[in-house]
C-alpha atoms as a PDB file:
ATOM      1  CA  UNK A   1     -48.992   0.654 -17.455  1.00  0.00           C
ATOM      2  CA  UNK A   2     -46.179  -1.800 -18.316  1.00  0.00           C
ATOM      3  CA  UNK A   3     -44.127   1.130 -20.066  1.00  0.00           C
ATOM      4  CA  UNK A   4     -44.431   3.398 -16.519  1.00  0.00           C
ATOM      5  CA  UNK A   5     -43.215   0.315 -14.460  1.00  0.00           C
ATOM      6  CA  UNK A   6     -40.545  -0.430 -16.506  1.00  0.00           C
ATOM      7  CA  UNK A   7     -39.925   3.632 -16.269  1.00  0.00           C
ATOM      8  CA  UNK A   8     -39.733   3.566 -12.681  1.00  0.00           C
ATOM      9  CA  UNK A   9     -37.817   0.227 -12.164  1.00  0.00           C
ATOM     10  CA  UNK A  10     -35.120   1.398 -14.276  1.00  0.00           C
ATOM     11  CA  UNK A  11     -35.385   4.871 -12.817  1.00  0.00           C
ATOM     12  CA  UNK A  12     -34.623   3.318  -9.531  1.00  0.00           C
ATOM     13  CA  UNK A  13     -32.071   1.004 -10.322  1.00  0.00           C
ATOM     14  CA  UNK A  14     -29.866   4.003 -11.909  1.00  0.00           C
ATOM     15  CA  UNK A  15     -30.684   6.161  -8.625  1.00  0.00           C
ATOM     16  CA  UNK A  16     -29.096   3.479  -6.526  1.00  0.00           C
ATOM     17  CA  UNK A  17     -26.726   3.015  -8.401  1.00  0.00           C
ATOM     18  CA  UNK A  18     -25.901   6.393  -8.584  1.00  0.00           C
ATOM     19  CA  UNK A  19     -25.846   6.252  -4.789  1.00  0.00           C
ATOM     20  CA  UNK A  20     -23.845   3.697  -4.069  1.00  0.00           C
ATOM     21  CA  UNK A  21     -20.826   4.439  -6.074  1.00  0.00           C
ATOM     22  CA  UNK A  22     -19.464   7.095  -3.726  1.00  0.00           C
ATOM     23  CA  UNK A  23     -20.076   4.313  -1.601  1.00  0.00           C
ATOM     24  CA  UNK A  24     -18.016   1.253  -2.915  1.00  0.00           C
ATOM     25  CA  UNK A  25     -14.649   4.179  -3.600  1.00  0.00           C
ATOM     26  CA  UNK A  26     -14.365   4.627   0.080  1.00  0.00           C
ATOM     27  CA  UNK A  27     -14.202   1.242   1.163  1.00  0.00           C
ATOM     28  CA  UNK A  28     -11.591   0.425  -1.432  1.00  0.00           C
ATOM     29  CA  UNK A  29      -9.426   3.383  -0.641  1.00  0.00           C
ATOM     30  CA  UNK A  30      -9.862   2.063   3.053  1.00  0.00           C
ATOM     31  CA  UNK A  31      -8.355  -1.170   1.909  1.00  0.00           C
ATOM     32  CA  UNK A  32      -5.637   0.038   0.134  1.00  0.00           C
ATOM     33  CA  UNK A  33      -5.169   2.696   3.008  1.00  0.00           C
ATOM     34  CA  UNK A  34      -4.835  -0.400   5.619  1.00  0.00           C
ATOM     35  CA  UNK A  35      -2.249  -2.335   3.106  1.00  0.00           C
ATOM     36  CA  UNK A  36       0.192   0.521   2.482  1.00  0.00           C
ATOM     37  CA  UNK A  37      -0.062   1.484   6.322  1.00  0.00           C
ATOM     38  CA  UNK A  38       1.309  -2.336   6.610  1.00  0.00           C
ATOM     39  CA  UNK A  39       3.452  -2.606   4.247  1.00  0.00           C
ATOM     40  CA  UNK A  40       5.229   0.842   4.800  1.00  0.00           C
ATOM     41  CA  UNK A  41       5.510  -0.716   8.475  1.00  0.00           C
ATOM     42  CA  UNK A  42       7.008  -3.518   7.628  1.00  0.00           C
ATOM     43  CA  UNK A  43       9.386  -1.435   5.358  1.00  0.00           C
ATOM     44  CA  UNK A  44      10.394   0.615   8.459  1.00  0.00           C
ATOM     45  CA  UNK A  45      10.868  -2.743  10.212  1.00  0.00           C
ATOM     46  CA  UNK A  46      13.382  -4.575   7.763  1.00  0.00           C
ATOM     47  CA  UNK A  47      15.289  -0.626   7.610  1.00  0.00           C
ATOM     48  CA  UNK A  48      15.842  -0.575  11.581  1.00  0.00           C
ATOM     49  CA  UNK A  49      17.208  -3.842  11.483  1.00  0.00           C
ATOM     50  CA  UNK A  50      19.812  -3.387   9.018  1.00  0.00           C
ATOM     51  CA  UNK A  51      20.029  -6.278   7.660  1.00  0.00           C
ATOM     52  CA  UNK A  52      22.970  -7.049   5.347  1.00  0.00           C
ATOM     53  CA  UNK A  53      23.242  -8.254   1.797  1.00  0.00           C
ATOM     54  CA  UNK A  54      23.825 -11.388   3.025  1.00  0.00           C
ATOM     55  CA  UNK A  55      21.135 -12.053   5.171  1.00  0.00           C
ATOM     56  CA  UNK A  56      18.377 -10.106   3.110  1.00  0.00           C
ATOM     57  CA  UNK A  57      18.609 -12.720   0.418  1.00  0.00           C
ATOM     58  CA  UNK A  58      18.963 -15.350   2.787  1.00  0.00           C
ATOM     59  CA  UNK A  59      15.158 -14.277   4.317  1.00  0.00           C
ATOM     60  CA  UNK A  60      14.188 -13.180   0.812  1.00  0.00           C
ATOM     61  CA  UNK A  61      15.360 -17.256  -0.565  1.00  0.00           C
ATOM     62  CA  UNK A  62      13.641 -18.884   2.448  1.00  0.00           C
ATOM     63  CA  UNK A  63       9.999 -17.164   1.885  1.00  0.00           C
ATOM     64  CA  UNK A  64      10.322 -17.336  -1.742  1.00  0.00           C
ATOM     65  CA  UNK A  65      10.948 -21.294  -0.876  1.00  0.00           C
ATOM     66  CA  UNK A  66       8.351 -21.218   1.869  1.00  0.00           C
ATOM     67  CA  UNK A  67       5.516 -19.365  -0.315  1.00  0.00           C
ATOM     68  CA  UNK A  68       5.946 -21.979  -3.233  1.00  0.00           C
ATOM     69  CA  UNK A  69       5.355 -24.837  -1.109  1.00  0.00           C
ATOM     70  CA  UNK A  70       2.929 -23.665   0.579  1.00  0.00           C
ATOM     71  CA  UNK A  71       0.941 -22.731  -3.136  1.00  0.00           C
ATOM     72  CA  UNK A  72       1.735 -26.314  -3.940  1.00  0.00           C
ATOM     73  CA  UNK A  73       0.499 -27.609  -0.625  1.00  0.00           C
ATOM     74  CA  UNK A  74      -2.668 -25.667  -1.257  1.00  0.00           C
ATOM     75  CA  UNK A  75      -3.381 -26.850  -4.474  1.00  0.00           C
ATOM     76  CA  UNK A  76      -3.278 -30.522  -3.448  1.00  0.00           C
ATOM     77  CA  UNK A  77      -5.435 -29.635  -0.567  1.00  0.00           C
ATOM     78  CA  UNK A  78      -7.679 -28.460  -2.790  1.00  0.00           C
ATOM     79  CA  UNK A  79      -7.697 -31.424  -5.020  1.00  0.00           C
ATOM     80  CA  UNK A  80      -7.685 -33.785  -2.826  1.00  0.00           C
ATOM     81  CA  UNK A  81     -11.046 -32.255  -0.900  1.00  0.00           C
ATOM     82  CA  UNK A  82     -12.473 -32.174  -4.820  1.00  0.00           C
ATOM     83  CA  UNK A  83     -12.018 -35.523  -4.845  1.00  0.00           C
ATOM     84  CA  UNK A  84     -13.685 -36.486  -1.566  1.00  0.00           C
ATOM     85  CA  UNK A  85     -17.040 -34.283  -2.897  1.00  0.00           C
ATOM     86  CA  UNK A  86     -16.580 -36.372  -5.792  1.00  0.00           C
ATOM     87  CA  UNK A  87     -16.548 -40.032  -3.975  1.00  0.00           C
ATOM     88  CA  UNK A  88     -19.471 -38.815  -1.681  1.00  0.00           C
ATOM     89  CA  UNK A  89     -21.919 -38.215  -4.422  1.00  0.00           C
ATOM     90  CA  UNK A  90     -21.086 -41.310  -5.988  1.00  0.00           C
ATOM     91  CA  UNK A  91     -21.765 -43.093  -2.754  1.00  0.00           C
ATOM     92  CA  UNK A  92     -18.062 -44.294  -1.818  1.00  0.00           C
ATOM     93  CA  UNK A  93     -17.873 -42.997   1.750  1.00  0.00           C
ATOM     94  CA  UNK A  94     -14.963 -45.027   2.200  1.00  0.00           C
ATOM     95  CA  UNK A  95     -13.098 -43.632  -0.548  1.00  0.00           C
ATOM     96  CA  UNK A  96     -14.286 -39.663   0.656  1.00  0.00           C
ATOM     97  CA  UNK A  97     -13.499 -40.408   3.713  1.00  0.00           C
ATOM     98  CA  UNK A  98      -9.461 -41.500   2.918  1.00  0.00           C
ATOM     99  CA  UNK A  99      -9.278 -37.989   0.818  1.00  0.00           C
ATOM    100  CA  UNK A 100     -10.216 -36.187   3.749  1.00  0.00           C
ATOM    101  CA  UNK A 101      -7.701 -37.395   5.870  1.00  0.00           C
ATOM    102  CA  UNK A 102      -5.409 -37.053   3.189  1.00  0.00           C
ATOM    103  CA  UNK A 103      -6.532 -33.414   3.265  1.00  0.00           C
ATOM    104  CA  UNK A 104      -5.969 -33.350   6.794  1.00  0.00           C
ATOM    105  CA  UNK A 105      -2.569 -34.349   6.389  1.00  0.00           C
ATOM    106  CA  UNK A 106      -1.522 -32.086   4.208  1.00  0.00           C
ATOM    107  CA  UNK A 107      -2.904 -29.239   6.256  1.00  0.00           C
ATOM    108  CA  UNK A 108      -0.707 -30.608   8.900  1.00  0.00           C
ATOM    109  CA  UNK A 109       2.302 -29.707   6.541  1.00  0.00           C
ATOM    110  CA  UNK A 110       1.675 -26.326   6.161  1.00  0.00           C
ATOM    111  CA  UNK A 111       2.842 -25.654  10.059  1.00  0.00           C
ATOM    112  CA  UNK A 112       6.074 -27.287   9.189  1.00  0.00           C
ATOM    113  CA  UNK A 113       6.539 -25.037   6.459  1.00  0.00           C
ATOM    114  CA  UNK A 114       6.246 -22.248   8.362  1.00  0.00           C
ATOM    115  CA  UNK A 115       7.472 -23.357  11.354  1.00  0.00           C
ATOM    116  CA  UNK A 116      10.994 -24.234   9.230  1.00  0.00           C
ATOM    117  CA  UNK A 117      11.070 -20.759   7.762  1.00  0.00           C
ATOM    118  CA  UNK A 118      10.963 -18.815  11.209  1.00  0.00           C
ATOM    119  CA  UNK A 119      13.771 -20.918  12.030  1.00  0.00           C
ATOM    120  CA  UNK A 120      15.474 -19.814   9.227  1.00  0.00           C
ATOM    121  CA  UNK A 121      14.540 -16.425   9.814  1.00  0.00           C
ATOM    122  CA  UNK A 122      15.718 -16.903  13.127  1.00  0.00           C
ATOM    123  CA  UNK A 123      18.779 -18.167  12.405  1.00  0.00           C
ATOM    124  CA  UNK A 124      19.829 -15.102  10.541  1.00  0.00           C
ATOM    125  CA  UNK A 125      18.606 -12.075  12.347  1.00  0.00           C
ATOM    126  CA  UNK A 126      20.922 -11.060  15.297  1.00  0.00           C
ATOM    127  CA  UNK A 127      19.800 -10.313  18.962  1.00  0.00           C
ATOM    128  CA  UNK A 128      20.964  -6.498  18.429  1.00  0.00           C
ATOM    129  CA  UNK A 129      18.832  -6.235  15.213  1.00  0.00           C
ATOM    130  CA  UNK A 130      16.075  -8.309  16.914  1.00  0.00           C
ATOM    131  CA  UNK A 131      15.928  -5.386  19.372  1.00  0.00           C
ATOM    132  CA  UNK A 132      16.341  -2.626  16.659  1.00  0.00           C
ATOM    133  CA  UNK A 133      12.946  -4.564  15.052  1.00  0.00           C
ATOM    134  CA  UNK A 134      11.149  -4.271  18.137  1.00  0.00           C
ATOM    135  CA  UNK A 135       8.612  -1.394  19.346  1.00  0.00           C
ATOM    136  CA  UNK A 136      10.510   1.494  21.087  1.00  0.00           C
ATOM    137  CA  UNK A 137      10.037   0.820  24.756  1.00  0.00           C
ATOM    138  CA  UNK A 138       8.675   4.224  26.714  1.00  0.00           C
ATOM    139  CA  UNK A 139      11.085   6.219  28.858  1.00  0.00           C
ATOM    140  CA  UNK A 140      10.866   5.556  32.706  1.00  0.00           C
ATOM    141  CA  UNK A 141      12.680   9.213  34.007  1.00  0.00           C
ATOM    142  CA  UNK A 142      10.191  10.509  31.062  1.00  0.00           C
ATOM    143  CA  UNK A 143       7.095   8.748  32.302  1.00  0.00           C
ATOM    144  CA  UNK A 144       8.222   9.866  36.184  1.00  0.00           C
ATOM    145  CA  UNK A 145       8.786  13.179  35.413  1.00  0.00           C
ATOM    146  CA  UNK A 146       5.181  13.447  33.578  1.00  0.00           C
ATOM    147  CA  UNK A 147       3.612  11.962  36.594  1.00  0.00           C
ATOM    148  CA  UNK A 148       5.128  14.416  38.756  1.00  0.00           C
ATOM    149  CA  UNK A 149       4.019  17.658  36.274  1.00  0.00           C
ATOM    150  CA  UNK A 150       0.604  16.100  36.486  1.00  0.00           C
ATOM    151  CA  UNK A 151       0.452  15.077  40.378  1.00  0.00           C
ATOM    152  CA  UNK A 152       1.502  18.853  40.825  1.00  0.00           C
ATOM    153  CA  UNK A 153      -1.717  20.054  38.394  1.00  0.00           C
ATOM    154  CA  UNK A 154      -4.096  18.639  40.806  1.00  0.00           C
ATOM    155  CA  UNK A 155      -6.069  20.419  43.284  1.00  0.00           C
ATOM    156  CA  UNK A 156      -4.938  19.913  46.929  1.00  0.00           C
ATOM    157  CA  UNK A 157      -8.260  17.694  47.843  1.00  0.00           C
ATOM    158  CA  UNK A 158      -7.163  15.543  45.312  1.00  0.00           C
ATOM    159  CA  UNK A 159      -3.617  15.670  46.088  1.00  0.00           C
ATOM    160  CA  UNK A 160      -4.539  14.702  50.121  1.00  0.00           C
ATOM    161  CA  UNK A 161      -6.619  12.027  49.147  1.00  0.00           C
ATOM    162  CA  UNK A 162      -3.856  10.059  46.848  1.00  0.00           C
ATOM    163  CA  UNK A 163      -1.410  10.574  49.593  1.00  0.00           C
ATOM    164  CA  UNK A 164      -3.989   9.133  51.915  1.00  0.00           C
ATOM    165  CA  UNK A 165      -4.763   6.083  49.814  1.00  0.00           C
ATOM    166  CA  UNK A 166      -0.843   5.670  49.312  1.00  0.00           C
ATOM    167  CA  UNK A 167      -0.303   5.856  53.280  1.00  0.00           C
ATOM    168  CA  UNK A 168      -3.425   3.301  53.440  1.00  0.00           C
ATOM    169  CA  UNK A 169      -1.142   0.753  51.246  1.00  0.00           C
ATOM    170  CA  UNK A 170       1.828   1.315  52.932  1.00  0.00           C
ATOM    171  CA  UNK A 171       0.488   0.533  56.540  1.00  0.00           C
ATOM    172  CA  UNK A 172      -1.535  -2.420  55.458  1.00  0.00           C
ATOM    173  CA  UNK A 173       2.213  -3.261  54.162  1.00  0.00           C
ATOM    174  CA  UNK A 174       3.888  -2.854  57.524  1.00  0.00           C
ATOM    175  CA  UNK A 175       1.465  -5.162  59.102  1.00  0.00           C
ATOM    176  CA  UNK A 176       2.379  -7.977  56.863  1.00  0.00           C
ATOM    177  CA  UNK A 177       3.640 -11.248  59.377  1.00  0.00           C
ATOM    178  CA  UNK A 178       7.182 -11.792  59.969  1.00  0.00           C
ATOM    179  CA  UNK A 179       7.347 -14.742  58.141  1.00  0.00           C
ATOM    180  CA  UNK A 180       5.623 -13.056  55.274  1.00  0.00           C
ATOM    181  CA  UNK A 181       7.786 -10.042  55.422  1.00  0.00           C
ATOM    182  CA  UNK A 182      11.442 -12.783  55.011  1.00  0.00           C
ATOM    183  CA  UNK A 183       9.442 -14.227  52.057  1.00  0.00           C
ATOM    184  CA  UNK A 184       9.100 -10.486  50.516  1.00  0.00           C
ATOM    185  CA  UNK A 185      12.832  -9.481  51.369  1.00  0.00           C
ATOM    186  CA  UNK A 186      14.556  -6.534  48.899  1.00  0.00           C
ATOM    187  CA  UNK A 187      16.377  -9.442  47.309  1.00  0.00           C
ATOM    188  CA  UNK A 188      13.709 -11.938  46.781  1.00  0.00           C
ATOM    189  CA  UNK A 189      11.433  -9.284  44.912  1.00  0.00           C
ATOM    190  CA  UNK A 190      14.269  -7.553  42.827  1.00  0.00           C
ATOM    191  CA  UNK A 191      15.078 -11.401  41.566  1.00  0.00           C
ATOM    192  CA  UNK A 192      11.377 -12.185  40.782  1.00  0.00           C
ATOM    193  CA  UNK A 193      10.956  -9.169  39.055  1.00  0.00           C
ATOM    194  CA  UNK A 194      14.120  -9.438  37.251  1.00  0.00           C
ATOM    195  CA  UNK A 195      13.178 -13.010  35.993  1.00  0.00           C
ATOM    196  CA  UNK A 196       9.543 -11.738  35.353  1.00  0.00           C
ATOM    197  CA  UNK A 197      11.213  -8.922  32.474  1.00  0.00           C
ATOM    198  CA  UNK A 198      12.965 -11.312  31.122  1.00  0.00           C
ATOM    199  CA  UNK A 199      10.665 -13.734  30.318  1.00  0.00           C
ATOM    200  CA  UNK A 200       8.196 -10.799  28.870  1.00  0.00           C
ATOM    201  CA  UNK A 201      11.160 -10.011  27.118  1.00  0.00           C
ATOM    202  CA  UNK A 202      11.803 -13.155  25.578  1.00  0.00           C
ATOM    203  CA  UNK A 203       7.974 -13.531  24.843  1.00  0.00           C
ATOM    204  CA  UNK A 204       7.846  -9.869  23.386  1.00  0.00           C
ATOM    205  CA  UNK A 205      10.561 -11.170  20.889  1.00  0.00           C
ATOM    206  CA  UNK A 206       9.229 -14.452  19.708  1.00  0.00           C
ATOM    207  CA  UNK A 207       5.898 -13.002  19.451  1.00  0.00           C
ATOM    208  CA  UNK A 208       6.899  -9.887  17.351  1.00  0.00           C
ATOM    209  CA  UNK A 209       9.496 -12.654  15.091  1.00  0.00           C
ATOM    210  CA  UNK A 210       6.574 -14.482  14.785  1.00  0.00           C
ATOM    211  CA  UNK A 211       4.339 -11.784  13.154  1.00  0.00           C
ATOM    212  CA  UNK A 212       7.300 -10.843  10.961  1.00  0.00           C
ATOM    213  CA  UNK A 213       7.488 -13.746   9.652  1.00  0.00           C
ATOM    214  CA  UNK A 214       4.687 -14.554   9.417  1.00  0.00           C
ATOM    215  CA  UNK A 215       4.202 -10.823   7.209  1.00  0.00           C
ATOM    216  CA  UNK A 216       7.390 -11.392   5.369  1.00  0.00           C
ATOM    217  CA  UNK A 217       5.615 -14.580   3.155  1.00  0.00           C
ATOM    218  CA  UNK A 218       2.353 -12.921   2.880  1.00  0.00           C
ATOM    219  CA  UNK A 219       1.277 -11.636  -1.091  1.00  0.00           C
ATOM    220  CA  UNK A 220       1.742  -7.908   0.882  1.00  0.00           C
ATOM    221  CA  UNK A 221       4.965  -8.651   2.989  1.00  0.00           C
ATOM    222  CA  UNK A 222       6.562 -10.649   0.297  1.00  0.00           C
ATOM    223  CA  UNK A 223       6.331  -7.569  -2.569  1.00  0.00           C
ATOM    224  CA  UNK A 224       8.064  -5.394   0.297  1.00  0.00           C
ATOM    225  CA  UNK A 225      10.923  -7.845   0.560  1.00  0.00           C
ATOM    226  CA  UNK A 226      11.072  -7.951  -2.496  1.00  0.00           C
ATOM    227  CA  UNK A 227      11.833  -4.881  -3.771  1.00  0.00           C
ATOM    228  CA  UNK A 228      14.664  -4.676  -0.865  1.00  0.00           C
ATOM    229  CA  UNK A 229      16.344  -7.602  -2.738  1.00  0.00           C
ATOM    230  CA  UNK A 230      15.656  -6.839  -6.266  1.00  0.00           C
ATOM    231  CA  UNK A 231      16.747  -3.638  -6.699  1.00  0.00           C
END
């Protein structure tokens, strides 16, 4: 009876096994799908900048810098919350306590590190290669002109009733107060608007410098930059 359990145990243990091994290929193929869809990305990135010599080592030099202290930083983190475990289970809460603000303090470093290498980062790339970096913006006449090829696909029901809901808007519009109407002047809206694009451009461009960064020091990012340096 023994000998027929022991049959069957093993007998399922090999048959899941057997199973799940298709399984555990896909995932990792997934992974490594996801990490050269980044790092080819990034590799497009650096290429429409083009950055110089000069400044590639600069970059490359600062995360380099950046990724050893932050190893370092990590490390001591590490010991020092080893060391607080340590002092609690021998009862010195006092003692735990002081590592864990230690810890704490440390952390606190790692933003400074980072923070110090988008500067440099910042400090090197130029506002034409900034823009060369950044997603390709869609074309308004394009977009327009789509519009227009689809407006003209629609069946005239559906063509009435948009210009009917766009009339709708426009009279509710014209019955705006006087006083309203100064306050939404040609020249007062144009200005807004203008301001409003810039800011979401300026946002747009310390976001995305931020996120390269930010890629450029990670194990992923970092191999990429590296191979543009070491050549």
């Amino acid at each position: 009876m023994k000998k027929v359990i022991l049959v069957i145990s093993l007998s399922t243990i090999l048959m899941l096994s057997y199973f799940a091994l298709p399984l555990s290929k896909p995932m990792e193929m997934v992974k490594e799908q996801a990490q050269f869809g980044t790092q080819y990305a990034l590799a497009k990135t650096i290429n429409a900048a083009q950055f110089s010599d000069a400044q590639l080592q600069i970059i490359y030099n600062g995360a380099k810098n950046a990724r050893e202290q932050l190893e370092d930083l990590k490390q001591n983190i590490s010991d020092l919350e080893n060391s607080a475990l340590d002092y609690i289970i021998a009862g010195d809460e006092e003692a735990s306590a002081q590592a864990i603000s230690n810890a704490k303090e440390a952390a606190g470093k790692a933003t400074e590190i980072l923070t110090g290498y988008f500067d440099t980062v910042k400090g090197t790339v130029t506002v034409e290669q900034l823009e060369n970096m950044m997603p390709q913006k869609p074309d308004m006449k394009e977009m327009i002109s789509e519009l227009k090829e689809k407006y003209e696909q629609l069946p005239d029901e559906k063509k009435e009733m948009l210009e009917k809901n766009i009339k709708g808007v426009v009279g509710k519009l014209q019955q705006i107060p006087g006083n309203s109407k100064n306050m939404m002047n040609q020249n007062s809206v144009a200005s807004k608007i203008k301001s409003r694009i810039q800011n979401s451009n300026a946002f747009s461009s310390e976001t995305m410098l931020k996120a390269f960064t930010g890629l450029l020091i990670s194990d992923q990012g970092f191999e990429v930059l590296e191979k543009f340096v070491v050549k």
